[in-house]
Each structure stands twice: as structure tokens, then as C-alpha cells.
Protein backbone atom coordinates (compact mmCIF):
# COMPACT_ATOMS: atom_id res chain seq x y z
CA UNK A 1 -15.00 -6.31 4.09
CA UNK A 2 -11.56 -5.12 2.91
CA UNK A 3 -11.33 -2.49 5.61
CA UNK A 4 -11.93 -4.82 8.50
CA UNK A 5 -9.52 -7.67 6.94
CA UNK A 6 -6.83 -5.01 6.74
CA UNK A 7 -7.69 -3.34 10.00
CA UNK A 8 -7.09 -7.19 11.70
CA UNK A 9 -3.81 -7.28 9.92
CA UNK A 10 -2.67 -4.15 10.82
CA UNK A 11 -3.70 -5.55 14.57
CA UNK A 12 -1.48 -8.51 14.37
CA UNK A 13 1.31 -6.62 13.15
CA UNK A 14 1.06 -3.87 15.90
CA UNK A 15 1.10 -7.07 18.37
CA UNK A 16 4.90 -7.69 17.30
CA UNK A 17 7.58 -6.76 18.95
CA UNK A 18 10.34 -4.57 16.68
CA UNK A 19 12.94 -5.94 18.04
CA UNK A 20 11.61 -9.56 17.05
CA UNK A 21 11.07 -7.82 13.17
CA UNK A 22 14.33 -6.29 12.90
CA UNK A 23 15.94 -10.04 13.01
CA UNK A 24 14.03 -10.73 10.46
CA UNK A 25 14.81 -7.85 8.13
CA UNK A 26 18.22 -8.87 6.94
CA UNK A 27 16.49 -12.33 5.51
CA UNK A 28 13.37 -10.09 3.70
CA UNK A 29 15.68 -8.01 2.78
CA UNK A 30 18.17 -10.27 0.69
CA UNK A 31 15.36 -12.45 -0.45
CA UNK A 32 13.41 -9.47 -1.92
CA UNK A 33 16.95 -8.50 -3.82
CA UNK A 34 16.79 -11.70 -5.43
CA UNK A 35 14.16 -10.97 -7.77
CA UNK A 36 12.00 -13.71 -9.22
CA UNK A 37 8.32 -14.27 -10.26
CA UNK A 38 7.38 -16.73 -8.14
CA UNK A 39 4.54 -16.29 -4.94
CA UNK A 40 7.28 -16.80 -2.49
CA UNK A 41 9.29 -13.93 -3.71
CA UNK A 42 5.91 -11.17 -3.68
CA UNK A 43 5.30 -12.51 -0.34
CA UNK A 44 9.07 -11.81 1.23
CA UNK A 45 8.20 -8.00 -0.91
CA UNK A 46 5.20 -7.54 1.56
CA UNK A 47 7.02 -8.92 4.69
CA UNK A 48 10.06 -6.76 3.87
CA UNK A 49 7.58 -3.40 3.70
CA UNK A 50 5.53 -4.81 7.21
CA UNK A 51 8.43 -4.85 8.57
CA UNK A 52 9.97 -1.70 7.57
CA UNK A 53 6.22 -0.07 8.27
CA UNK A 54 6.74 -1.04 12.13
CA UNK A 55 9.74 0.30 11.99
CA UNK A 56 8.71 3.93 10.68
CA UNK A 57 5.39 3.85 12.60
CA UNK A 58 7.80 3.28 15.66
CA UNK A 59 10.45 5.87 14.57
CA UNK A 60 7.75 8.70 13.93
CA UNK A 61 5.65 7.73 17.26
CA UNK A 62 9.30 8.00 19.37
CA UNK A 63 10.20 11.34 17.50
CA UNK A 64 6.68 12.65 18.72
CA UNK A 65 6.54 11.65 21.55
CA UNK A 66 10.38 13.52 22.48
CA UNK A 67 9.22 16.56 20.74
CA UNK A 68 5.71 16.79 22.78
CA UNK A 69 7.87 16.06 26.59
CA UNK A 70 10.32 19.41 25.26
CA UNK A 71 7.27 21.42 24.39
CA UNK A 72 5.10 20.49 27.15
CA UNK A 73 5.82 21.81 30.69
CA UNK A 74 7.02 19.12 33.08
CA UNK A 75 5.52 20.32 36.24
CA UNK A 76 1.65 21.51 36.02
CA UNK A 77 2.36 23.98 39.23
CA UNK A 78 5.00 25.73 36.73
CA UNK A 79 2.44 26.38 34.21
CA UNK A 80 -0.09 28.37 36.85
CA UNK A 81 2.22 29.98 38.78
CA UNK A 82 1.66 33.00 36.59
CA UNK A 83 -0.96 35.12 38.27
CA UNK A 84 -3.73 35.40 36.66
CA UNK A 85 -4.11 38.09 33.71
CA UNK A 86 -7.74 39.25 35.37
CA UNK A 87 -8.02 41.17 38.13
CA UNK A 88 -10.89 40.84 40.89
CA UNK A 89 -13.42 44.81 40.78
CA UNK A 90 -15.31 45.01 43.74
């Protein structure tokens, strides 16, 4: 039951839009600084680390995504215009 309530979080929070979080992560931010032991402040803790998880998740998917387009041919017809290693024996 705790895997599928975290798996509909995690949902949610890949429905948001980073740009919409990162307007948010100045107030998370500055709220988490101010430390105190009240519900309100754990809860701006877990908001500040959602919205700093979006923001890796994002950062890591971009970086792989660059690295696989330089290591990946662009043009299929490049990638067989090698002749073939095997030769035809009649």
C-alpha cells in the first residue's frame, strides 16, 4: 500500500511543470532555513526536496539525453554505408 501511495505521488509531481516549481523554490527554500518544530515547517522540508527532486530528475534526464544524440549516429544511412564485413562464396 505504501508503494502505490508513493508511486501516485511521484505521478502528480512528474505532472508539474519545472518552471512552475522553480518559483516556488525561493519561498521553500527560506522557510525551511527558518527552522522550527512545528508541522508547517517539516512540510515546507519535503516541498523544498520535491522540488529540488524535479529539478535533478530533469537535469540528469537533459544531460542524457545530449550525451545519447553525440554518441548516436544522426543519419541511419551513415551507419550502413559500410559494406558489409561478409563476403557472398558461390
Amino acid at each position: 500500500m505504501l508503494e502505490k501511495v508513493l508511486d501516485d505521488i511521484a505521478e502528480k509531481i512528474l505532472a508539474f511543470d519545472e518552471s512552475s516549481l522553480a518559483g516556488l523554490w525561493g519561498k521553500y527554500k527560506n522557510k525551511m532555513e527558518q527552522f522550527d518544530t512545528t508541522k508547517e515547517w517539516e512540510k515546507a522540508v519535503i516541498i523544498f526536496f520535491i522540488i529540488n527532486s524535479v529539478r535533478v530528475k530533469n537535469h540528469i534526464f537533459n544531460e542524457q539525453i545530449i550525451h545519447r544524440q553525440k554518441n548516436e549516429p544522426n543519419d541511419k544511412k551513415t551507419q550502413n554505408s559500410k559494406p558489409p564485413y561478409l563476403k557472398l562464396v558461390k
